[in-house]
Protein backbone atom coordinates (compact mmCIF):
# COMPACT_ATOMS: atom_id res chain seq x y z
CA UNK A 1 -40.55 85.80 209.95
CA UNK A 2 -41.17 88.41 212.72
CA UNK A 3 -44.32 88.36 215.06
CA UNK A 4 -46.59 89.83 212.39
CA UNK A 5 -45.33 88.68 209.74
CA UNK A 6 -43.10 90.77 208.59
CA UNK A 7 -39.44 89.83 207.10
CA UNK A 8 -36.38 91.32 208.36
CA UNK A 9 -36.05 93.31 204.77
CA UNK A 10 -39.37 94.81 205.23
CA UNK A 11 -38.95 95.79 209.15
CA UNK A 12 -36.01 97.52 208.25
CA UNK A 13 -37.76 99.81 206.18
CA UNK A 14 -39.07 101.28 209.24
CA UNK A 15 -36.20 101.06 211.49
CA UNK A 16 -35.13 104.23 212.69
CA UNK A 17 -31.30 103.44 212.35
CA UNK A 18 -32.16 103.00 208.67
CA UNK A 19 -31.83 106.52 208.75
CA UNK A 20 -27.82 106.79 209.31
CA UNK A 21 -27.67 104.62 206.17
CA UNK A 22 -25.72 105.36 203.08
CA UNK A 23 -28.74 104.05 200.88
CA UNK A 24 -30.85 107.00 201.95
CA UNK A 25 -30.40 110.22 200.91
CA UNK A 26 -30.75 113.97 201.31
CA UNK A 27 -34.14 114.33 202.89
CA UNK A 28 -34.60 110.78 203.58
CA UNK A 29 -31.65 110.48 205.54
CA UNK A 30 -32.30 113.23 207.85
CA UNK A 31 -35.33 114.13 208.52
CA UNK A 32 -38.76 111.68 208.70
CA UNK A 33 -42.14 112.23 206.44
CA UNK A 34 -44.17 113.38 209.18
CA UNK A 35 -41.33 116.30 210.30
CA UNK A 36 -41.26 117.66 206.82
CA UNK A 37 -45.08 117.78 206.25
CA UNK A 38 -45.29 120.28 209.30
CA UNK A 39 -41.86 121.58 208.78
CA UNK A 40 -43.97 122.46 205.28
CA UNK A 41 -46.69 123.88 207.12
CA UNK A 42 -44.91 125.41 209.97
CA UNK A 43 -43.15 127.83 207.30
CA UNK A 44 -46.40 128.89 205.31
CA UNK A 45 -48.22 129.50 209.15
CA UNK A 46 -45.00 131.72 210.27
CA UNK A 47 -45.73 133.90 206.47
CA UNK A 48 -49.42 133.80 207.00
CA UNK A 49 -48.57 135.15 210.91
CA UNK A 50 -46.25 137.55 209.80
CA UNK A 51 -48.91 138.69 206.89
CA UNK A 52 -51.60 139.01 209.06
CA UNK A 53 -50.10 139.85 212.33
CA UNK A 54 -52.30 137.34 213.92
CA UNK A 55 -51.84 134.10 215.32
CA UNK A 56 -48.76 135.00 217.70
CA UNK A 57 -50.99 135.49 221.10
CA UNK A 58 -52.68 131.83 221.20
CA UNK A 59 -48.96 130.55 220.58
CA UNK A 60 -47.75 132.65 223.30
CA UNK A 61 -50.50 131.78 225.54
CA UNK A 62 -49.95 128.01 225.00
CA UNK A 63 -46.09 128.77 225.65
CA UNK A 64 -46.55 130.57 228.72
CA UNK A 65 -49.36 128.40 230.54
CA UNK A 66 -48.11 126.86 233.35
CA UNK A 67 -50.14 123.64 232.90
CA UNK A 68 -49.01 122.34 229.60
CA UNK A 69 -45.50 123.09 231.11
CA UNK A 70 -45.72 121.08 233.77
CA UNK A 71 -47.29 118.26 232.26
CA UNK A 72 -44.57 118.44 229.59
CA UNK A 73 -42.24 118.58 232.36
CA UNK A 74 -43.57 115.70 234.39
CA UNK A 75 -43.33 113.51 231.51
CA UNK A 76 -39.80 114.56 230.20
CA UNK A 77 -39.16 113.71 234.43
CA UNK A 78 -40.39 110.05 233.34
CA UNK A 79 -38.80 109.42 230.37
CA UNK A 80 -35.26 110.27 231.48
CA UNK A 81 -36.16 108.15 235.08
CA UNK A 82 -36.99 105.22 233.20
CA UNK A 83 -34.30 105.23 230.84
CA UNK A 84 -32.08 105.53 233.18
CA UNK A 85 -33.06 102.79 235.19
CA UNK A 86 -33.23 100.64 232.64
CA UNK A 87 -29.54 101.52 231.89
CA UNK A 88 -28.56 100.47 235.20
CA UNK A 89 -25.64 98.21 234.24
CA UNK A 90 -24.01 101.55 233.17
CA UNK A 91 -22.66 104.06 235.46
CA UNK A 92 -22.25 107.94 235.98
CA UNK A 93 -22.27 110.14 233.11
CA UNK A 94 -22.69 107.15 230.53
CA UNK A 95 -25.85 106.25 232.52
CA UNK A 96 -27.06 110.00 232.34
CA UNK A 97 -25.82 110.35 228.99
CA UNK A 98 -28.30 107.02 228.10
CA UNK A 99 -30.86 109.13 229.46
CA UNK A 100 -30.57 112.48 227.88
CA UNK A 101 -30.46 110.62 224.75
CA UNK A 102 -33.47 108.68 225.02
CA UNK A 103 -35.36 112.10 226.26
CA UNK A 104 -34.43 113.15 223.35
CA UNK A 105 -34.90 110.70 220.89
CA UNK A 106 -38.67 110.00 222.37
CA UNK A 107 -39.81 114.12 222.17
CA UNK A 108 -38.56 114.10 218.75
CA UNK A 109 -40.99 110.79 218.02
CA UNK A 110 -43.96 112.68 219.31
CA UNK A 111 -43.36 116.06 217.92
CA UNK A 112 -45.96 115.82 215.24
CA UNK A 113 -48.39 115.41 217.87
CA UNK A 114 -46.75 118.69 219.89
CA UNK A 115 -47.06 120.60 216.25
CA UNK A 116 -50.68 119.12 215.85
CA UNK A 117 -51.36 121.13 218.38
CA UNK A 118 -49.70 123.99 218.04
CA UNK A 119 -50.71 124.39 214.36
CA UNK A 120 -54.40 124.07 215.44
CA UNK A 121 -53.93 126.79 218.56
CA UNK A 122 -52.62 129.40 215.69
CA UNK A 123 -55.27 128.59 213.13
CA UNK A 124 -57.78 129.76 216.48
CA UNK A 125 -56.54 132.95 215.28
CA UNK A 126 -55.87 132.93 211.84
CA UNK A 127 -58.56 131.45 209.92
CA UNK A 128 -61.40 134.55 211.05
CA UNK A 129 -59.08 136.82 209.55
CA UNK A 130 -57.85 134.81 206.11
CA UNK A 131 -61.73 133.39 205.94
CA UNK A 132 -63.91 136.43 207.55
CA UNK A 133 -67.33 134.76 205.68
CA UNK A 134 -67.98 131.41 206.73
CA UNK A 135 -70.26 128.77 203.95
CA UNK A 136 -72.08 127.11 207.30
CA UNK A 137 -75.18 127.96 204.83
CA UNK A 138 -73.51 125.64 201.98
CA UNK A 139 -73.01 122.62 204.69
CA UNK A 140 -76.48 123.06 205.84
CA UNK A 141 -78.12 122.85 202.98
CA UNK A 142 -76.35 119.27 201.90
CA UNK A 143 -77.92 117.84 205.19
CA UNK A 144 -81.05 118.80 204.34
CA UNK A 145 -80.74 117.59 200.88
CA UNK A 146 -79.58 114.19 202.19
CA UNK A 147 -81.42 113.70 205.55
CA UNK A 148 -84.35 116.43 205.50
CA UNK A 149 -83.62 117.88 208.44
CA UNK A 150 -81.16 119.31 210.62
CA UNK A 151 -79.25 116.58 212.44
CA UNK A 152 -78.21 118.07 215.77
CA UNK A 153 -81.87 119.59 216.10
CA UNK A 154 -83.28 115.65 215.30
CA UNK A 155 -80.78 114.01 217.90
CA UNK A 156 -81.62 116.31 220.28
CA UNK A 157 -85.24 116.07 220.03
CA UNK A 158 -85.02 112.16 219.82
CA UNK A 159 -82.32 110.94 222.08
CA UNK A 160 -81.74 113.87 223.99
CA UNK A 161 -81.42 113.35 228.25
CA UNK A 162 -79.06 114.01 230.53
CA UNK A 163 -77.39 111.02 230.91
CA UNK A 164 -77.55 110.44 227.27
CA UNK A 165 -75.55 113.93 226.82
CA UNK A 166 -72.86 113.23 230.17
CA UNK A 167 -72.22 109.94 227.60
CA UNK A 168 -71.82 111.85 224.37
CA UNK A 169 -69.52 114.44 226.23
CA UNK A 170 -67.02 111.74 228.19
CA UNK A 171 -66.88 110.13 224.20
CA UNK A 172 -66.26 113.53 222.58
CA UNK A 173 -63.32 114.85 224.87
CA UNK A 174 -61.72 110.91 224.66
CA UNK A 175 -60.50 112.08 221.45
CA UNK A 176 -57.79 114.08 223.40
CA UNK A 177 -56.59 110.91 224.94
CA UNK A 178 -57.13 108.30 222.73
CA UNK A 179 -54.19 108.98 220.17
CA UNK A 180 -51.28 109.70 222.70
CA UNK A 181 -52.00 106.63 224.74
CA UNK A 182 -51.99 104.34 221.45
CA UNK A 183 -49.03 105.96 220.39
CA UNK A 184 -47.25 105.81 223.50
CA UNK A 185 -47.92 102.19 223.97
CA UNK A 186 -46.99 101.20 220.77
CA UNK A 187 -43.81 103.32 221.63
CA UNK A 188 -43.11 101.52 224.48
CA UNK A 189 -43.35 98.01 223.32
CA UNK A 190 -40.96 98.81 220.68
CA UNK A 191 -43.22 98.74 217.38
CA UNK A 192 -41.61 101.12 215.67
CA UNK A 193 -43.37 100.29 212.46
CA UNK A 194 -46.81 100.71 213.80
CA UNK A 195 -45.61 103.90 215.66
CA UNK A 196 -44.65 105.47 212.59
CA UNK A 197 -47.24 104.48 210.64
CA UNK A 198 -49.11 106.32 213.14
CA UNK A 199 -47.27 109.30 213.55
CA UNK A 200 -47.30 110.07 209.58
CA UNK A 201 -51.00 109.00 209.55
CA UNK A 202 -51.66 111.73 212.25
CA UNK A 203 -49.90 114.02 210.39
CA UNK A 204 -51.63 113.80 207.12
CA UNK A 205 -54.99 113.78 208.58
CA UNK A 206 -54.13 117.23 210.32
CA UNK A 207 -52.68 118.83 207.13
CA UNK A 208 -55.71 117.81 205.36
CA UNK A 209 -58.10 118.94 208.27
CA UNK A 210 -56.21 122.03 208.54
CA UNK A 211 -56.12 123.04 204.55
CA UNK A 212 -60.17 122.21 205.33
CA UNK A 213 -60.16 124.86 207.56
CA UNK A 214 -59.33 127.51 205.47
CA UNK A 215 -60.93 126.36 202.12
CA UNK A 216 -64.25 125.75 203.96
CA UNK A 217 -64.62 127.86 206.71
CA UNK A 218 -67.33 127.13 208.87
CA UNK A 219 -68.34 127.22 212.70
CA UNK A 220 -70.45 124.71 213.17
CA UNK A 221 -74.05 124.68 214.11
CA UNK A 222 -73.87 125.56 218.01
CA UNK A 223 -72.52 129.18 216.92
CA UNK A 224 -74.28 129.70 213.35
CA UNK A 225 -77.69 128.12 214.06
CA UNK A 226 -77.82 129.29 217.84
CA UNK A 227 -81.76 130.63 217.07
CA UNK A 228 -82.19 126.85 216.34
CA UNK A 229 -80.81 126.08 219.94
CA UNK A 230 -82.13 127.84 222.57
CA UNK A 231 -82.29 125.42 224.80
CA UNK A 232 -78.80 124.33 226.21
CA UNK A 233 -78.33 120.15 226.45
CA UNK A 234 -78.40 119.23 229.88
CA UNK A 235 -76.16 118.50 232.55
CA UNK A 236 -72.34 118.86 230.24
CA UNK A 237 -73.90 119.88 227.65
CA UNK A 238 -74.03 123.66 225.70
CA UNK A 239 -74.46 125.21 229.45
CA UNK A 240 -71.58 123.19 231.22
CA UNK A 241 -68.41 121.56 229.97
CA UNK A 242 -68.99 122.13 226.28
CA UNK A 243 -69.15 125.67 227.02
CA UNK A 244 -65.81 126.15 228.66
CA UNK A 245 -64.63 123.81 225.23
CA UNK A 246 -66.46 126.29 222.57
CA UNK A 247 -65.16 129.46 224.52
CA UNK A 248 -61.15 127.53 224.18
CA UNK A 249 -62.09 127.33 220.29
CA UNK A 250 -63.56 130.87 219.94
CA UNK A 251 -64.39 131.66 216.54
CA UNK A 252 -62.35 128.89 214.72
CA UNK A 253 -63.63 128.11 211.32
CA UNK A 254 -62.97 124.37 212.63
CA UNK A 255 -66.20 122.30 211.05
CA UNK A 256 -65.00 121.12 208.24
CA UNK A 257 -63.95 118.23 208.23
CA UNK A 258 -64.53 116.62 211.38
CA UNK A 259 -60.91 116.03 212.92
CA UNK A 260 -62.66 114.43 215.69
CA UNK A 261 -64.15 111.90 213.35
CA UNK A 262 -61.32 111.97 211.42
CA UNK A 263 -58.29 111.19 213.73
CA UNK A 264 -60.36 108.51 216.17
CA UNK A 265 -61.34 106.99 212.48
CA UNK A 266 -57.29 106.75 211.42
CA UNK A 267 -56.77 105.46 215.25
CA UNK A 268 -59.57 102.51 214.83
CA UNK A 269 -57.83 101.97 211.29
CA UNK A 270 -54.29 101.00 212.90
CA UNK A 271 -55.60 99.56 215.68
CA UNK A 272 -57.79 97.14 213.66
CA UNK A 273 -54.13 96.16 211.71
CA UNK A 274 -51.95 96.33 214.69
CA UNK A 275 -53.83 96.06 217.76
CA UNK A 276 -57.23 94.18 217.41
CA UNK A 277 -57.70 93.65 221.24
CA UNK A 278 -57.88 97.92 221.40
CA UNK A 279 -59.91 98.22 218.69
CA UNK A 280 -62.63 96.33 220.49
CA UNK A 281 -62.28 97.91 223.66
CA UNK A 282 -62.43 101.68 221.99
CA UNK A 283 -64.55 100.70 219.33
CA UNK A 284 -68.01 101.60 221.85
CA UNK A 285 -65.88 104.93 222.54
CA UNK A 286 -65.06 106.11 218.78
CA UNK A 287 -68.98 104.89 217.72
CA UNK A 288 -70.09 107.48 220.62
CA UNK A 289 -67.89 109.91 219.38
CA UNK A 290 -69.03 110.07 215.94
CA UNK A 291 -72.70 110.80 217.17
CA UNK A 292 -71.39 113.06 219.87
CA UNK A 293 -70.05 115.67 217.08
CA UNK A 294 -73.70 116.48 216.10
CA UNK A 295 -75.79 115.80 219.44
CA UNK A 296 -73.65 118.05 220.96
CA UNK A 297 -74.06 120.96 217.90
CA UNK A 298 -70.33 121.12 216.92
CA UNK A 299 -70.13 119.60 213.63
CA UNK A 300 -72.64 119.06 210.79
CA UNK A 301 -73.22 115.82 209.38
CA UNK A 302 -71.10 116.25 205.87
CA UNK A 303 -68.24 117.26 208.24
CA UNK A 304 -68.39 113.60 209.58
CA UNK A 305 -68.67 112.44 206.46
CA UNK A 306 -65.48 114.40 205.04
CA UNK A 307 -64.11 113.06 208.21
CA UNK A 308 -64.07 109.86 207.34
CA UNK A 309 -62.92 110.12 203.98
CA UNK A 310 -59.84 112.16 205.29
CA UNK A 311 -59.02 109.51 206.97
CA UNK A 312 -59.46 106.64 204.32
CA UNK A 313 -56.81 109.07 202.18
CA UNK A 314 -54.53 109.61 205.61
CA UNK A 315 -54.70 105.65 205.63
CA UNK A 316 -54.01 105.06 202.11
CA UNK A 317 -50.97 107.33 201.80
CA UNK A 318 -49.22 106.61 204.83
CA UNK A 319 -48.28 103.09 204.32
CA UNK A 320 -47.08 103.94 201.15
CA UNK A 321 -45.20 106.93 201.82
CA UNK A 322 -43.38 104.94 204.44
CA UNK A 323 -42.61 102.03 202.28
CA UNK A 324 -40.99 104.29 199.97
CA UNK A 325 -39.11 106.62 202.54
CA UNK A 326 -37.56 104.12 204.77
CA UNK A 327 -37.05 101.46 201.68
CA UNK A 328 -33.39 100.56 201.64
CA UNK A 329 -31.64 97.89 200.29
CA UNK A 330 -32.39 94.21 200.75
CA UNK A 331 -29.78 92.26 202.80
CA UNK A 332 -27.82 95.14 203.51
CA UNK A 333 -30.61 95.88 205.42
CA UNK A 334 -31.57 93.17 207.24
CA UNK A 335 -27.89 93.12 208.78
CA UNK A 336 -28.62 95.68 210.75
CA UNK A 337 -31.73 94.35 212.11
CA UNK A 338 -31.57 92.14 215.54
CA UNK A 339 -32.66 88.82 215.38
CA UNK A 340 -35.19 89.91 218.32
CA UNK A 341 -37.21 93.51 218.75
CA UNK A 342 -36.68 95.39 221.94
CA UNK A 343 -38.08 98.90 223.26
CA UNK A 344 -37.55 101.89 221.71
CA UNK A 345 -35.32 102.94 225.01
CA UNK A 346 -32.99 99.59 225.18
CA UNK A 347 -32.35 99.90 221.46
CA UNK A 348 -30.98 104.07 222.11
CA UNK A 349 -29.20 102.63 225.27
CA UNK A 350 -27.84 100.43 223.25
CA UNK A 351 -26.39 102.46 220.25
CA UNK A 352 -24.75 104.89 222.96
CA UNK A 353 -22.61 102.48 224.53
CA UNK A 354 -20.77 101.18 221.09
């Protein structure tokens, strides 16, 4: 039995070089769940681009800003350093060759991630013209019916202070972080399983946040109530850093669901199955965060709601689609499983030196 568990048969279900077996086929043995979800979605954005003629300048923008570049940059810089100095037994062009391989491999694990993003930056475009009339009304109404009263305007009024809001803010943005730094330690120490789990569970929750989008669009209450807020939240607050934030999302029809809710929600999930020592530690953080969606006027509360429950489904689905996409057969398969796990790098260092 493995660390957690597991038996050799059923880690190999999630071992990448299960993919260059003869038991998997066609899709299976190319291409992983998560790539042809957005693959999927990629191809119906392109049509709705090419449709609409919108959606191509927040791409280009994102292309062309020097930032993301060189942060992109510094980390590709990173990767291929520490590969190759972990293949320092080899020499020359076999040790670069390690490298380039293991920069490779390791942007193609966190591409859903890169097309998370870039799917959202389009949709900043596209969903005001597919969805011109937003049903903000329609959410509205369901929090009154369930709590009676408007839920940003009550949090405000009850809990609102400037500390309280520089608290709500730090939790808010920590969704930005929160998922890549999971991933990329679970990455890093080799758990392939868990990082894939993640990576299609990441990937579902976006395609279901995203078809959200455009079946209910809505902008939230900061820009659709704004007569009910005329006073900005101190200190970050509407006023300060959410400002710069709502002026990056423009006119987005972005409410419903919550991703925020949803995506720290599927990150608490794994970590509470693979990771219980980083559950604690963020749980104070994602708690924060689901207030922090409606004290600082972004999301209603039946967005949270539909937050969570996209993430129960993302949750539900992705263990299973795994199981089935990686499944391969028995002892077959556990022969090509080591009788110890090692990091993601050594294991691509490894397979280039055969």
């Amino acid at each position: 039995m493995s660390l957690t568990g597991q038996t050799f048969v059923d880690r190999a279900k999630y071992d990448p070089r299960m993919l260059n077996s003869g038991a998997i086929t066609g899709l299976r043995r190319t291409l992983r769940p998560e790539e042809c979800l957005f693959i999927g979605f990629g191809v119906l954005l392109v049509f709705l681009m090419v449709y609409t003629g919108h959606g191509y300048a927040t791409l280009l923008g994102l292309v062309s800003d020097v930032r993301p570049a060189a942060i992109v940059l510094g980390m590709c810089l990173l990767i291929y350093g520490r590969a190759c100095w972990r293949a320092k037994d080899l020499r020359g062009k076999e040790r670069a060759r390690a490298g380039l391989v293991t920069l490779g491999r390791t942007l193609r694990e966190f591409s859903p991630l890169f097309a998370c993003m870039a799917i959202y930056e389009a949709l900043h475009d596209l969903t005001p013209v597919l969805r011109p009339e937003v049903v903000d009304q329609w959410l509205i109404d369901i929090d009154h019916a369930v709590f009676g009263v408007d839920v940003s305007r009550w949090l405000n009024d009850h809990i609102g202070s400037p500390l309280m809001t520089q608290f709500m803010t730090l939790c808010y943005v920590s969704y930005a972080f929160a998922p890549p730094i999971y991933a990329g330690l679970q990455y890093l120490r080799g758990r392939m399983r868990e990082f894939r789990d993640f990576s299609l569970a990441i990937a579902i929750t976006a395609f279901i946040g995203y078809c959200g989008y455009l079946l209910v669009p809505a902008v939230g209450p900061y820009i659709f109530q704004a007569d009910l807020y005329p006073d900005p939240l101190p200190n970050w607050g509407h006023g300060g850093l959410m400002d710069t934030l709502n002026k990056m999302k423009g006119s987005a029809r972005d409410a419903f669901p919550s991703l925020h809710t949803a995506m720290t929600t599927v990150v608490l999930g794994l970590m509470w199955r693979d990771a219980r020592r980083l559950f604690w530690t963020y749980l104070p953080i994602a708690l924060g965060l689901y207030v922090s969606t409606m004290y600082l006027r972004v999301h209603y509360a039946v967005d949270v709601a539909a937050g969570f429950a996209t993430a129960a489904l993302a949750l539900f689905l992705t263990s299973r689609i795994n199981k089935w996409w990686y499944a391969a057969g028995g002892k077959a398969a556990a022969a090509l499983i080591p009788g110890q796990r090692r990091p993601a790098e050594d294991t691509e260092i490894a397979r280039t030196t055969r």
